[in-house]
Protein backbone atom coordinates (compact mmCIF):
# COMPACT_ATOMS: atom_id res chain seq x y z
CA UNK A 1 0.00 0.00 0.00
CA UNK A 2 1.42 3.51 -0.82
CA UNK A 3 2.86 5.77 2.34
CA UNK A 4 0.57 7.90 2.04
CA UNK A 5 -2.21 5.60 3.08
CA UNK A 6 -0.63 4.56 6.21
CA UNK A 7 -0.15 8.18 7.42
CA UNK A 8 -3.58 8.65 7.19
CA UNK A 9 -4.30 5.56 9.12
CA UNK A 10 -1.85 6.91 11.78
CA UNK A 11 -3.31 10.28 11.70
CA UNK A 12 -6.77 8.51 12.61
CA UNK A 13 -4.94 6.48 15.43
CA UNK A 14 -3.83 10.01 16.61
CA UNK A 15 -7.03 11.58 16.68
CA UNK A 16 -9.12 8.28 18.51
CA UNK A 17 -6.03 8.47 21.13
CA UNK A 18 -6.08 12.30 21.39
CA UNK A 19 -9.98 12.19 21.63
CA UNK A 20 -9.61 9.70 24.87
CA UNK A 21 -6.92 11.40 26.26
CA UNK A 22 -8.61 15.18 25.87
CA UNK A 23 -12.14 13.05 27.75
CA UNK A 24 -10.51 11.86 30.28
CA UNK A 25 -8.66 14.65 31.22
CA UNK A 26 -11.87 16.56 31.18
CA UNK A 27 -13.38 14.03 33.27
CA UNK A 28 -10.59 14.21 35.60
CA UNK A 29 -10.72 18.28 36.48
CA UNK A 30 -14.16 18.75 36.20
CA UNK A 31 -14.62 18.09 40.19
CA UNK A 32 -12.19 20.45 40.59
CA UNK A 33 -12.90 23.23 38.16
CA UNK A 34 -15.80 25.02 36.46
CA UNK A 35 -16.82 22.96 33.24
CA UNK A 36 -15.36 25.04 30.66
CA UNK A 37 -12.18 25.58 32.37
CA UNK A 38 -11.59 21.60 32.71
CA UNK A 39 -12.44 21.90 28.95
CA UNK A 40 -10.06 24.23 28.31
CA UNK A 41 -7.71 23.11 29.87
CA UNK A 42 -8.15 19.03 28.49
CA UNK A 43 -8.21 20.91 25.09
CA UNK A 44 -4.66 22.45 25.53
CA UNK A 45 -2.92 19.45 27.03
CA UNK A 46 -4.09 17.40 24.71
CA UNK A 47 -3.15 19.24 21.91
CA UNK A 48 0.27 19.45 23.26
CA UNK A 49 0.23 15.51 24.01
CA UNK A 50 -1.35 15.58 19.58
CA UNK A 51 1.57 17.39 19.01
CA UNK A 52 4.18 14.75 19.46
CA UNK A 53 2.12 12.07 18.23
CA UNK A 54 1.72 13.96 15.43
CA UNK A 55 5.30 14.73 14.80
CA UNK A 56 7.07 11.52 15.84
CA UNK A 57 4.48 8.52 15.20
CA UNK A 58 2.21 10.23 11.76
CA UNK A 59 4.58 12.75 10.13
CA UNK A 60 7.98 11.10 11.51
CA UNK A 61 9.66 14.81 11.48
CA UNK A 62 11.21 16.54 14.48
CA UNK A 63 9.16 18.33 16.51
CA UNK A 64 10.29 21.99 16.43
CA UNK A 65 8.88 25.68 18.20
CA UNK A 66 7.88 26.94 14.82
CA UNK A 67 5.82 23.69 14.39
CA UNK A 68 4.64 23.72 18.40
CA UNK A 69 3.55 27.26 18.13
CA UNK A 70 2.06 26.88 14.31
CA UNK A 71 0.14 23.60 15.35
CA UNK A 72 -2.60 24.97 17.13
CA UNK A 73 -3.54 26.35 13.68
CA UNK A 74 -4.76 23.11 12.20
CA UNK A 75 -7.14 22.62 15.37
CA UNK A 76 -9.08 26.14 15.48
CA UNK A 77 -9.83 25.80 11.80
CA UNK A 78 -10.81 22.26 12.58
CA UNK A 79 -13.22 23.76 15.24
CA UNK A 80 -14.35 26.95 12.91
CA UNK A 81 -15.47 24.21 10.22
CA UNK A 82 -17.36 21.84 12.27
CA UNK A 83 -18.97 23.93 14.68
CA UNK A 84 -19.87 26.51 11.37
CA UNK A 85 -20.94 23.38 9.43
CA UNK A 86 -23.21 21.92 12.31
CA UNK A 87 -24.69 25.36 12.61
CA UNK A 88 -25.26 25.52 8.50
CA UNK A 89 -26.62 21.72 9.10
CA UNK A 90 -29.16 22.25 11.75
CA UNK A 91 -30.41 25.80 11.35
CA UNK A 92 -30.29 25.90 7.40
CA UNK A 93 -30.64 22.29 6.52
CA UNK A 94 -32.58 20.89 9.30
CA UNK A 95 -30.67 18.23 9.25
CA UNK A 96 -30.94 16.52 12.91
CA UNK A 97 -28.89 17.77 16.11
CA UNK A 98 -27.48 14.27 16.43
CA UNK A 99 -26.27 13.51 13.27
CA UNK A 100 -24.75 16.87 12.32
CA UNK A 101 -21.42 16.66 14.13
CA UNK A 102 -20.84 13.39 12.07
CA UNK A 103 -21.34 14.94 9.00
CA UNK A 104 -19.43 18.12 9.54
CA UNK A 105 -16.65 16.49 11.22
CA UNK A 106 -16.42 14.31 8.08
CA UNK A 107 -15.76 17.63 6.48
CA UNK A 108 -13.29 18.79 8.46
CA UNK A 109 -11.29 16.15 9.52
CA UNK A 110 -9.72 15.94 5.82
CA UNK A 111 -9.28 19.81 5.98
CA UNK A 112 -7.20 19.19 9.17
CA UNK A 113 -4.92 16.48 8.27
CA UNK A 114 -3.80 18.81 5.08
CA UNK A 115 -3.23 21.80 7.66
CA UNK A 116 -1.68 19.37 10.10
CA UNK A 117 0.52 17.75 7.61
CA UNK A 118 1.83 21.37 6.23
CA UNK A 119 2.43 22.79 9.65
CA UNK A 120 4.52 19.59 10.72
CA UNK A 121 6.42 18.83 7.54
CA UNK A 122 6.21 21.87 5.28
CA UNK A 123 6.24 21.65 1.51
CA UNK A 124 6.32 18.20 0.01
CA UNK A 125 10.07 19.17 -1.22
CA UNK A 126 11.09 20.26 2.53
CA UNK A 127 12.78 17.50 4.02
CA UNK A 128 15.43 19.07 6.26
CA UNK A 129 13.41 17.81 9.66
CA UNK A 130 12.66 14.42 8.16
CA UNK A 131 14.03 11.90 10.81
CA UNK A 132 14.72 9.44 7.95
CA UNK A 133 18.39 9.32 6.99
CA UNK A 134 19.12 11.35 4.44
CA UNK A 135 19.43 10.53 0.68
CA UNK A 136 23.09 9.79 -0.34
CA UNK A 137 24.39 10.31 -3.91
CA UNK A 138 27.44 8.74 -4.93
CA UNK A 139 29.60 9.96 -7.66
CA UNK A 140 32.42 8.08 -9.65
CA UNK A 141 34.53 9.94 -10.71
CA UNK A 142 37.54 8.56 -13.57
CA UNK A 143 40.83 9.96 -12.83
């Protein structure tokens, strides 16, 4: 199967893991804090712990500040798409309450992994912070 494929897989396996981690994180402070603040803060430690999955297990590139401070990026447009798109769904379309955030998320989620995959390896011809060992060229030369 091409490499391509198994990235996506991976970024899929990131999202299911980051998705239990950010619940039961939210789970865990909201005795202790207001609701939105344990979902705040779940959110943002999350992220950070999507981050390095992200960089090391989906992308395999270094993880870097540019990329730490560009990657919450790829997550607030995730966010402005879905919660825009069950908005459009239910208000405009009428399309049930329940099934909504399924079909917007299947929107965004592609939208994301693009964004994602920019942020953490840069142009397809960028490959400076590829963990891989470089390409090696060798030239014979006659003498």
């Amino acid at each position: 199967m091409r490499p391509q494929f198994w990235q996506i897989v991976r970024f899929g396996l990131v999202g299911v893991a980051n998705t239990a981690t950010f619940y039961l994180l939210y789970l865990a402070m909201h005795p202790f804090l207001p609701y939105f603040a344990a979902f705040t803060a779940a959110f943002v430690l999350s992220m950070v712990g999507s981050f390095f999955l992200h960089t090391h297990f989906t992308y395999r590139t270094r993880p870097t500040w540019r990329k730490f401070l560009l990657f919450p990026l790829p997550n607030l447009t995730n966010y402005l798409v879905q919660s825009g798109g069950v908005v459009l769904l239910v208000e405009w379309l009428r399309v049930s309450d329940r099934i909504a955030p399924l079909l917007a998320a299947a929107v965004a989620i592609p939208i994301t992994y693009v964004l994602s995959k920019l942020v953490l390896t840069g142009r397809p011809s960028e490959q400076r912070d590829d963990l891989r060992a470089p390409a090696v060229g060798v030239e014979v030369v006659d003498q």
